[in-house]
ModelCIF file with pLDDT and N, C-alpha, C, O atoms, coordinates in Angstrom:
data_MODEL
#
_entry.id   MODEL 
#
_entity.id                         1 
_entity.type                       polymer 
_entity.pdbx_number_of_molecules   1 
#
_entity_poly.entity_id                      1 
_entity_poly.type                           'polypeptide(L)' 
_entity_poly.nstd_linkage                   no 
_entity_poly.nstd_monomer                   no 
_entity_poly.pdbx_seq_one_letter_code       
;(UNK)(UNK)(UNK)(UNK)(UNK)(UNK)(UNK)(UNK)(UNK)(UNK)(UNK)(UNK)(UNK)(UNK)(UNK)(UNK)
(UNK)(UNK)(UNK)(UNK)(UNK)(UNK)(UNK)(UNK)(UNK)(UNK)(UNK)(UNK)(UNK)(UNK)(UNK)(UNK)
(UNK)(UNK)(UNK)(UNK)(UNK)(UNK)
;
_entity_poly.pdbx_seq_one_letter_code_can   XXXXXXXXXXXXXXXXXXXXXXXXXXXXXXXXXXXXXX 
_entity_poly.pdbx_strand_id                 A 
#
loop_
_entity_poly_seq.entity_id 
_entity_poly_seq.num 
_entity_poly_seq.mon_id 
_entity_poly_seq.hetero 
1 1  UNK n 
1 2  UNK n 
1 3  UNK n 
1 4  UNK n 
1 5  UNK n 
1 6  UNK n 
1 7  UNK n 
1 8  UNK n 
1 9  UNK n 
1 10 UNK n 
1 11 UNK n 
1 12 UNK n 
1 13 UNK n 
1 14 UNK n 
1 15 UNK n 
1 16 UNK n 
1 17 UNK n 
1 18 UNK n 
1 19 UNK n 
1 20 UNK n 
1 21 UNK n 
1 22 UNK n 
1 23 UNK n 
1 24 UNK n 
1 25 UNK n 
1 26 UNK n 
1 27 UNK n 
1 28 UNK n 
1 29 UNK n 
1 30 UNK n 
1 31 UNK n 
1 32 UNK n 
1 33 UNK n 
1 34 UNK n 
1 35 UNK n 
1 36 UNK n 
1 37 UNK n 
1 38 UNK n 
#
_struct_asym.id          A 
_struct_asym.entity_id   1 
#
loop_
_ma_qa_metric.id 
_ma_qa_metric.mode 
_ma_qa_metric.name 
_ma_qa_metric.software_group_id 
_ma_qa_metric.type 
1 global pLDDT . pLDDT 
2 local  pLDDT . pLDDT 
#
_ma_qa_metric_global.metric_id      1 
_ma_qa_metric_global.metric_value   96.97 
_ma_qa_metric_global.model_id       1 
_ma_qa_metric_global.ordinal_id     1 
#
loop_
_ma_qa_metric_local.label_asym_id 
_ma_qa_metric_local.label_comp_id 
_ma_qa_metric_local.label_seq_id 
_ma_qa_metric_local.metric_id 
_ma_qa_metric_local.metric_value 
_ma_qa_metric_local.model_id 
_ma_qa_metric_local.ordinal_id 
A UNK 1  2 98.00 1 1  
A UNK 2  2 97.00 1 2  
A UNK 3  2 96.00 1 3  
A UNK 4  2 97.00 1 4  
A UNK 5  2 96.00 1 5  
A UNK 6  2 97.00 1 6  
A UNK 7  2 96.00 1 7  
A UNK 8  2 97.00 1 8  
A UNK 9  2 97.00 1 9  
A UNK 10 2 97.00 1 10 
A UNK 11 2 97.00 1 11 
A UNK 12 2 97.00 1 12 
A UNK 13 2 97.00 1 13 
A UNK 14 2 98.00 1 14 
A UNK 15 2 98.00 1 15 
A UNK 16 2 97.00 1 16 
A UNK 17 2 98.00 1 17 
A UNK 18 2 98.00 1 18 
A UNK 19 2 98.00 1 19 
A UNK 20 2 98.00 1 20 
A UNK 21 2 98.00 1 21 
A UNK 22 2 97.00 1 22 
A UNK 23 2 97.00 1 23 
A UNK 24 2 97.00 1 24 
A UNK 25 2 97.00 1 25 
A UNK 26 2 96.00 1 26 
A UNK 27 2 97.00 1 27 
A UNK 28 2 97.00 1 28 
A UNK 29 2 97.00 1 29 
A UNK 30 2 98.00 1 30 
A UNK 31 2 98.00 1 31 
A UNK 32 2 95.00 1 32 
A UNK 33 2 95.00 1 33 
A UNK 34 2 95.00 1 34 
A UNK 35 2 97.00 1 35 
A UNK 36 2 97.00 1 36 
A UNK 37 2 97.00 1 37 
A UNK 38 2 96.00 1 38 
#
loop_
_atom_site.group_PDB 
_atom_site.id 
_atom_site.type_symbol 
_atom_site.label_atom_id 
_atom_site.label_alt_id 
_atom_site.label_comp_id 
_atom_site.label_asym_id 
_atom_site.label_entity_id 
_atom_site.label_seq_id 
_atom_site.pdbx_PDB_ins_code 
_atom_site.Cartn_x 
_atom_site.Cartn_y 
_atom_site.Cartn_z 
_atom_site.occupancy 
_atom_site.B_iso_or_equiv 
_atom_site.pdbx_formal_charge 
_atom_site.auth_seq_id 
_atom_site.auth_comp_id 
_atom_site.auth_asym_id 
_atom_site.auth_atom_id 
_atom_site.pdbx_PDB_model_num 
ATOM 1   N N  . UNK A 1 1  ? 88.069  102.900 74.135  1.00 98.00 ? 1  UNK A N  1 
ATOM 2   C CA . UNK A 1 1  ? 88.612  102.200 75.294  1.00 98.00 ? 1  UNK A CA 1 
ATOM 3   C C  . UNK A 1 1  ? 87.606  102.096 76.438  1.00 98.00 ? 1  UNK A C  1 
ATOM 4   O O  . UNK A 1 1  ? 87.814  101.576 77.534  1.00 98.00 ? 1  UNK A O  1 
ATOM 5   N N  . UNK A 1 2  ? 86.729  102.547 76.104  1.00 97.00 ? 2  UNK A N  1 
ATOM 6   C CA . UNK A 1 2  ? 85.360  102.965 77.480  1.00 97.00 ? 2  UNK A CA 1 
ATOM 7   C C  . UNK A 1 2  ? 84.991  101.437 77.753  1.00 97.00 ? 2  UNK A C  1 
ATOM 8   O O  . UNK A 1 2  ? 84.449  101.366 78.856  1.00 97.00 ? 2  UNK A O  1 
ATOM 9   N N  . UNK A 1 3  ? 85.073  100.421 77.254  1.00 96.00 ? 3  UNK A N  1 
ATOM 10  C CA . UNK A 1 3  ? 84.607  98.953  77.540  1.00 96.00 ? 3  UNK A CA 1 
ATOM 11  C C  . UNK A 1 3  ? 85.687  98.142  78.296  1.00 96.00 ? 3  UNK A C  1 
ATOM 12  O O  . UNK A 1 3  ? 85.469  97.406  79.258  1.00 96.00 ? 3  UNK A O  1 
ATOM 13  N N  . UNK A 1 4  ? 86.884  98.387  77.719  1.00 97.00 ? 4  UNK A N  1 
ATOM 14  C CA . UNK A 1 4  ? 88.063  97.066  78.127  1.00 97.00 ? 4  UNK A CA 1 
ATOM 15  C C  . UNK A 1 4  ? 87.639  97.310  79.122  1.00 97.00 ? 4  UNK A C  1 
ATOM 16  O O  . UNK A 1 4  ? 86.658  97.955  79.492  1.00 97.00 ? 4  UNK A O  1 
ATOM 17  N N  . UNK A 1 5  ? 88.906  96.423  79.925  1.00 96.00 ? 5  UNK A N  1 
ATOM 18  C CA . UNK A 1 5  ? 88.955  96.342  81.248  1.00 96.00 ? 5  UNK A CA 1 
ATOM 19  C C  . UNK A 1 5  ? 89.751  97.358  82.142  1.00 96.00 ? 5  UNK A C  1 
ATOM 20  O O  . UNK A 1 5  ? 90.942  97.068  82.259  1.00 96.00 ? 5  UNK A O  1 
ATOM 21  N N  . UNK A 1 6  ? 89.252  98.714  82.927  1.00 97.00 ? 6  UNK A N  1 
ATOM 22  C CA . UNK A 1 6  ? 89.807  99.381  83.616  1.00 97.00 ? 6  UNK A CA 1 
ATOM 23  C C  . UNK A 1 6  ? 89.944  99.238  85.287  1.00 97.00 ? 6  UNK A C  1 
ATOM 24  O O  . UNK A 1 6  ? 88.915  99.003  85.921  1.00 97.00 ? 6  UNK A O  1 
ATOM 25  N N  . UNK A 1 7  ? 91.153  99.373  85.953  1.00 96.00 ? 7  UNK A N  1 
ATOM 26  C CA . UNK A 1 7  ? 91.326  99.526  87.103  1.00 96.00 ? 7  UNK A CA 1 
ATOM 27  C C  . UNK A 1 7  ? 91.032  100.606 87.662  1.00 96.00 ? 7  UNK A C  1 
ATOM 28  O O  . UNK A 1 7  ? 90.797  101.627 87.015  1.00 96.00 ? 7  UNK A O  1 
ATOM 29  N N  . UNK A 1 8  ? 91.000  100.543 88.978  1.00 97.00 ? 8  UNK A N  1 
ATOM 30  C CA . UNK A 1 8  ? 90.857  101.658 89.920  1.00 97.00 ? 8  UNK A CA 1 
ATOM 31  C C  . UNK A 1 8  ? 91.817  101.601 91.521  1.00 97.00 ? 8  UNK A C  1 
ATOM 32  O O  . UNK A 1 8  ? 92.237  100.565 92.036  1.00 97.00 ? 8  UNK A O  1 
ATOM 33  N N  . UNK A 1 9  ? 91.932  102.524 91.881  1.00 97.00 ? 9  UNK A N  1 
ATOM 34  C CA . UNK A 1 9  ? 93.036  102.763 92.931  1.00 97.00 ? 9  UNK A CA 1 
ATOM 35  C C  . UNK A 1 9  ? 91.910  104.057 93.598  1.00 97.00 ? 9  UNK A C  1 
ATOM 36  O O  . UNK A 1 9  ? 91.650  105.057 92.929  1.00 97.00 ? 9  UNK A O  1 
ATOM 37  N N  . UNK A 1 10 ? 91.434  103.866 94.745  1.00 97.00 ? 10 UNK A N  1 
ATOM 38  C CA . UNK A 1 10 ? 91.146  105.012 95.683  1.00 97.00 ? 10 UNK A CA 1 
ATOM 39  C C  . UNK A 1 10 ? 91.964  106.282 96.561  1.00 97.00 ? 10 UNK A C  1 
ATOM 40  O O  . UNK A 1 10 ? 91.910  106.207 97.789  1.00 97.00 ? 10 UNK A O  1 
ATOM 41  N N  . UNK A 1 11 ? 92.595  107.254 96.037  1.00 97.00 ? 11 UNK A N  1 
ATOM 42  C CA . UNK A 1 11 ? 93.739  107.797 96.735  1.00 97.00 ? 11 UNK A CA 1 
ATOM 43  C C  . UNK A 1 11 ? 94.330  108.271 96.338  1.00 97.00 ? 11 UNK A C  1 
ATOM 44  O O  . UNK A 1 11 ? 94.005  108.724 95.240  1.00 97.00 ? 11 UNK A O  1 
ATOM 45  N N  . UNK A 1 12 ? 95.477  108.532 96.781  1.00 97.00 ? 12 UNK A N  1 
ATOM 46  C CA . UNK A 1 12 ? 96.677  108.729 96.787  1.00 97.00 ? 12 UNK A CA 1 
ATOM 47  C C  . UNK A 1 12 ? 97.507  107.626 97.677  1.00 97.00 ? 12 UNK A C  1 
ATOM 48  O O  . UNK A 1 12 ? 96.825  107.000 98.490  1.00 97.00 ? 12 UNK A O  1 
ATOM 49  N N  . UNK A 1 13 ? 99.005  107.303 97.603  1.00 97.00 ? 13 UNK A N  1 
ATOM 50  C CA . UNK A 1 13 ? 99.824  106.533 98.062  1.00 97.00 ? 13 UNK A CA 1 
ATOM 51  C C  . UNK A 1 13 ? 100.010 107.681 99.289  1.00 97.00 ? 13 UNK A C  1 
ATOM 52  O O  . UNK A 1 13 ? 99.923  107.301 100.457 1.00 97.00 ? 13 UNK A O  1 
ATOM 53  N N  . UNK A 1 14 ? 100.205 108.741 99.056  1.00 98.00 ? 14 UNK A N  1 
ATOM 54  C CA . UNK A 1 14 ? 100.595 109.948 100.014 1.00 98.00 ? 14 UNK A CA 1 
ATOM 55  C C  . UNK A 1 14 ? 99.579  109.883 101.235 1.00 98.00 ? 14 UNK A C  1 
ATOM 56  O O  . UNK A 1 14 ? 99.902  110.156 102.391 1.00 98.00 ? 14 UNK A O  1 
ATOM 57  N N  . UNK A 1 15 ? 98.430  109.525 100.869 1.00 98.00 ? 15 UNK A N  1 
ATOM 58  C CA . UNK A 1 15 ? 97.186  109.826 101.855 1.00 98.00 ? 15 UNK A CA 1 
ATOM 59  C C  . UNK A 1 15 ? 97.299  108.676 102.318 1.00 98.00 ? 15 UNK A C  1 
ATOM 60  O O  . UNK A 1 15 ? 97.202  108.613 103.544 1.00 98.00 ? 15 UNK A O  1 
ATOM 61  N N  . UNK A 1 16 ? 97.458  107.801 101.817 1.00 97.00 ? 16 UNK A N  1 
ATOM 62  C CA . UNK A 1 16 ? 97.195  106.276 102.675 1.00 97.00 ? 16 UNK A CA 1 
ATOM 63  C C  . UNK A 1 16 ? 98.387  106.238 103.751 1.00 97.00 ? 16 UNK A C  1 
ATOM 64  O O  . UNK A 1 16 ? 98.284  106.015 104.957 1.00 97.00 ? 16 UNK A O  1 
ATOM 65  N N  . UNK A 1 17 ? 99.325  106.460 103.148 1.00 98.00 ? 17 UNK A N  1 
ATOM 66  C CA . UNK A 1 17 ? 100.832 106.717 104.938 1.00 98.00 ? 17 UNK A CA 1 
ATOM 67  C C  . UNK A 1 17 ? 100.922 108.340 105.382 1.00 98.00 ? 17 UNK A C  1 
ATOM 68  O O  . UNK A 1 17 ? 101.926 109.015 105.612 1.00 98.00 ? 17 UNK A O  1 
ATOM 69  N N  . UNK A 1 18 ? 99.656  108.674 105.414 1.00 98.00 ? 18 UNK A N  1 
ATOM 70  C CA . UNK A 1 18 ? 99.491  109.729 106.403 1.00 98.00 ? 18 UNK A CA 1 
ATOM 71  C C  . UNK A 1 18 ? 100.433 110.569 106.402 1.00 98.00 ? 18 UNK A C  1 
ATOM 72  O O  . UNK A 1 18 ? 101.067 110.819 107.427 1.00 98.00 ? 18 UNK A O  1 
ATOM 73  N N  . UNK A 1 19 ? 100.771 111.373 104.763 1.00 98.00 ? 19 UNK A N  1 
ATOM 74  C CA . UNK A 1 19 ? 102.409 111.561 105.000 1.00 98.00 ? 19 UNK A CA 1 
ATOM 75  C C  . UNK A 1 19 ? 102.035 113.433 105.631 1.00 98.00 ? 19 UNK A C  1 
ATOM 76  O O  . UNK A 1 19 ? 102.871 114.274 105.958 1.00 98.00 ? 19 UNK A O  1 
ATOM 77  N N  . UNK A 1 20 ? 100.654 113.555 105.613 1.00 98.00 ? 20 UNK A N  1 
ATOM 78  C CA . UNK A 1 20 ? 100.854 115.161 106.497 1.00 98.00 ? 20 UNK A CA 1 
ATOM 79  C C  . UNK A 1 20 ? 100.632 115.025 107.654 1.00 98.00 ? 20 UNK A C  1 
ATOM 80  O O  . UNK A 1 20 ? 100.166 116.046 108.160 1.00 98.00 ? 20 UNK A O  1 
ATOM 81  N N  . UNK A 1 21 ? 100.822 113.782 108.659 1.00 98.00 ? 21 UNK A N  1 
ATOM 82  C CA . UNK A 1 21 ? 101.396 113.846 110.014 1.00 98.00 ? 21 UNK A CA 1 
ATOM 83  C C  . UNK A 1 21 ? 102.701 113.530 110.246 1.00 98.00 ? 21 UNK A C  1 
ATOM 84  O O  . UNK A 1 21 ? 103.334 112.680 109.620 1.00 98.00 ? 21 UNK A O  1 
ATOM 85  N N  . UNK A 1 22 ? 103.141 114.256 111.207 1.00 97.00 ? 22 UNK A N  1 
ATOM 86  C CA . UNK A 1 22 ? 104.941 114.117 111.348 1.00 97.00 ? 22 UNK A CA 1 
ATOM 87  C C  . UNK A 1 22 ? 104.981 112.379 111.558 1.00 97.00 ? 22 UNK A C  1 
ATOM 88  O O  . UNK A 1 22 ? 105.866 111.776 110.951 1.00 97.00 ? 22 UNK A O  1 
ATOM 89  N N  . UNK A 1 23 ? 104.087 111.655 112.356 1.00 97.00 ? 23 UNK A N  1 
ATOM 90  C CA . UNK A 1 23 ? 104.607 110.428 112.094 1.00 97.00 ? 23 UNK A CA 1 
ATOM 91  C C  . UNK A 1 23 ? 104.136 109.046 111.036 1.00 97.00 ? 23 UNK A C  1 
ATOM 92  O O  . UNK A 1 23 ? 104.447 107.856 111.086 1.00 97.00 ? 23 UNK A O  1 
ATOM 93  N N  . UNK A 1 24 ? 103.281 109.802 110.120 1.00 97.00 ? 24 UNK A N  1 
ATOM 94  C CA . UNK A 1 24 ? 103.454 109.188 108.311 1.00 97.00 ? 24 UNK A CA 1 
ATOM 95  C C  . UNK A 1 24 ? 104.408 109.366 107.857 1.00 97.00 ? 24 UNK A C  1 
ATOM 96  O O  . UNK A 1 24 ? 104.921 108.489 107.163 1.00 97.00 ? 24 UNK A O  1 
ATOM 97  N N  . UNK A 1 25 ? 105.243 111.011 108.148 1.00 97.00 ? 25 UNK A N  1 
ATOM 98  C CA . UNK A 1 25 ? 106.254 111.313 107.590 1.00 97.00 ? 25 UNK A CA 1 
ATOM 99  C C  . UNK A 1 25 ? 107.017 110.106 106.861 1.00 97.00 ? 25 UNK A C  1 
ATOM 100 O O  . UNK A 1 25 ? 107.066 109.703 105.699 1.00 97.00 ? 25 UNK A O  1 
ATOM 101 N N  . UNK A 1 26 ? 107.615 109.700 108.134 1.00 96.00 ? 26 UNK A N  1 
ATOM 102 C CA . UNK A 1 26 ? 108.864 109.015 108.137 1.00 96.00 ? 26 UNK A CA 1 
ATOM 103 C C  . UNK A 1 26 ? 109.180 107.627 107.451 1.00 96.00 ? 26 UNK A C  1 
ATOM 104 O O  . UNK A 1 26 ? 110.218 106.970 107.374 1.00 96.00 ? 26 UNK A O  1 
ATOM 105 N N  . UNK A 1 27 ? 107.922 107.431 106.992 1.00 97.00 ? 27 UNK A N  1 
ATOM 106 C CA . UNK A 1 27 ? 107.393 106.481 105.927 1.00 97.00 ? 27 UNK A CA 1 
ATOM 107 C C  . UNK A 1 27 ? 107.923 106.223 104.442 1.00 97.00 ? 27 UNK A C  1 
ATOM 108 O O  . UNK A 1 27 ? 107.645 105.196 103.823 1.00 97.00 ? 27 UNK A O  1 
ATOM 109 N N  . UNK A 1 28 ? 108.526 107.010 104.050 1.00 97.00 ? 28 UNK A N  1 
ATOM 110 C CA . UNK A 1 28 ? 108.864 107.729 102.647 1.00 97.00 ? 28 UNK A CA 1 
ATOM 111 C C  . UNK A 1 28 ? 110.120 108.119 102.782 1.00 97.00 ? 28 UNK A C  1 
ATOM 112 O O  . UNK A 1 28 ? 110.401 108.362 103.955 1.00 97.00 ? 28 UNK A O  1 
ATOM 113 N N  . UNK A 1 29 ? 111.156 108.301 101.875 1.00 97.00 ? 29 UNK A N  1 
ATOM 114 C CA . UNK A 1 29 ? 112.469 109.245 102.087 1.00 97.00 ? 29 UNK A CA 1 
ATOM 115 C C  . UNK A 1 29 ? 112.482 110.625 101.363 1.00 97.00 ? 29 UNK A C  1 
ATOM 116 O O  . UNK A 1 29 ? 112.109 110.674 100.191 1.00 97.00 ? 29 UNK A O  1 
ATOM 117 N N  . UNK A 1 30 ? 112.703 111.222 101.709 1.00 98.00 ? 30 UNK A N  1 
ATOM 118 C CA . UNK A 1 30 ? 112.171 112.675 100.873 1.00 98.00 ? 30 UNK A CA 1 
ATOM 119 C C  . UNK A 1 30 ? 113.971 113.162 100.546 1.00 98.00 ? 30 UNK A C  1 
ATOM 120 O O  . UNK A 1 30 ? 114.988 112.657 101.021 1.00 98.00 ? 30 UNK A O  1 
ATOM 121 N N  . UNK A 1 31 ? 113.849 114.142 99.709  1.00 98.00 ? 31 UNK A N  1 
ATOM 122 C CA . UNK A 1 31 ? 114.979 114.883 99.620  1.00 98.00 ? 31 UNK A CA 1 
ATOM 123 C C  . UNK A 1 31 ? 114.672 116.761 99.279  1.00 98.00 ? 31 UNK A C  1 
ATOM 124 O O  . UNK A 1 31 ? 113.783 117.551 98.963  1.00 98.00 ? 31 UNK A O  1 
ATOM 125 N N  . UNK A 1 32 ? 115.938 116.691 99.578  1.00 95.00 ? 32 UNK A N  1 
ATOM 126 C CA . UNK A 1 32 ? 116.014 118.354 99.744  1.00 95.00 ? 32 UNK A CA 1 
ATOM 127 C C  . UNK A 1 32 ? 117.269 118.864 99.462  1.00 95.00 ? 32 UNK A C  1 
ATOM 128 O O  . UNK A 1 32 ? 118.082 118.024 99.077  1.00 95.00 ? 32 UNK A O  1 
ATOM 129 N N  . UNK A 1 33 ? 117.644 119.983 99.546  1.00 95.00 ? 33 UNK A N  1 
ATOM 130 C CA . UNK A 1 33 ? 118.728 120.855 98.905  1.00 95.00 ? 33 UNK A CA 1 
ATOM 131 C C  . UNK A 1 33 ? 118.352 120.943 97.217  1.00 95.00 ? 33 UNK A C  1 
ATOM 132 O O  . UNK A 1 33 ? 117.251 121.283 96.785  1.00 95.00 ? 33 UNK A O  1 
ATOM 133 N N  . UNK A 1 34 ? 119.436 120.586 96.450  1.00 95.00 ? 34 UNK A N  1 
ATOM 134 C CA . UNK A 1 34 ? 119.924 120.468 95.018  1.00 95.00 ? 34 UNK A CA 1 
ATOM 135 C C  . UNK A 1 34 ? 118.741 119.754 94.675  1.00 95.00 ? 34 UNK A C  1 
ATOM 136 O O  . UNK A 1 34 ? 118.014 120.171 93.772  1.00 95.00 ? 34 UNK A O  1 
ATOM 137 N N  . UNK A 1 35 ? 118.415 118.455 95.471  1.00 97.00 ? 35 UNK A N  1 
ATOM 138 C CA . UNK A 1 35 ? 117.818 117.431 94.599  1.00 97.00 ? 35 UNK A CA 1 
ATOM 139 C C  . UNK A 1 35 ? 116.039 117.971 95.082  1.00 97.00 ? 35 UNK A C  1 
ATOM 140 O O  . UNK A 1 35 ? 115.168 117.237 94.614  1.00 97.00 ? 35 UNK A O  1 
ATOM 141 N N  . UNK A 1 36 ? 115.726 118.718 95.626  1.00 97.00 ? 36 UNK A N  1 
ATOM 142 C CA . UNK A 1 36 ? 114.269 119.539 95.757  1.00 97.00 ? 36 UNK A CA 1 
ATOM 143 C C  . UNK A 1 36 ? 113.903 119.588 94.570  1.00 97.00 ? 36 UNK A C  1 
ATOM 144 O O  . UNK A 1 36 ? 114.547 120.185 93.708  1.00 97.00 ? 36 UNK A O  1 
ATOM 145 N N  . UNK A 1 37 ? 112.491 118.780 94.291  1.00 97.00 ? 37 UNK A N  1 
ATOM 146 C CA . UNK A 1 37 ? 111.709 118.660 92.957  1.00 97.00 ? 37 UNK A CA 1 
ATOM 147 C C  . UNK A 1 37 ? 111.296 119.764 92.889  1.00 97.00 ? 37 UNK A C  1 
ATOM 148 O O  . UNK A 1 37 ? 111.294 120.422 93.930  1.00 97.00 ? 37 UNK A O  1 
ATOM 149 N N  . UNK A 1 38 ? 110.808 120.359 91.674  1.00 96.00 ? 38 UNK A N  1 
ATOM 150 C CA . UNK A 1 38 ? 110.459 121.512 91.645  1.00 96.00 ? 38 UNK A CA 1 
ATOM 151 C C  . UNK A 1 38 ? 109.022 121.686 90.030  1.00 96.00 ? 38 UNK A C  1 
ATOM 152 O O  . UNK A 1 38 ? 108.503 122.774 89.780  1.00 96.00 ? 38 UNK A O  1 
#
């Protein structure tokens, strides 16, 4: 597969909306309680 044609993406989606400042936060819907990924 080293020839086809591969994409690229620089990042994370997380890093690009700044989600470790409180106001990237709010960018995203998060959840918590029960539904906390784990």
């Amino acid at each position: 597969l080293s020839h086809q044609k591969w994409s690229y993406k620089v990042g994370l989606k997380g890093e690009a909306l700044s989600l470790h400042t409180v106001s990237g936060s709010g960018s995203v819907e998060w959840t918590q309680g029960s539904l906390l990924a784990k």
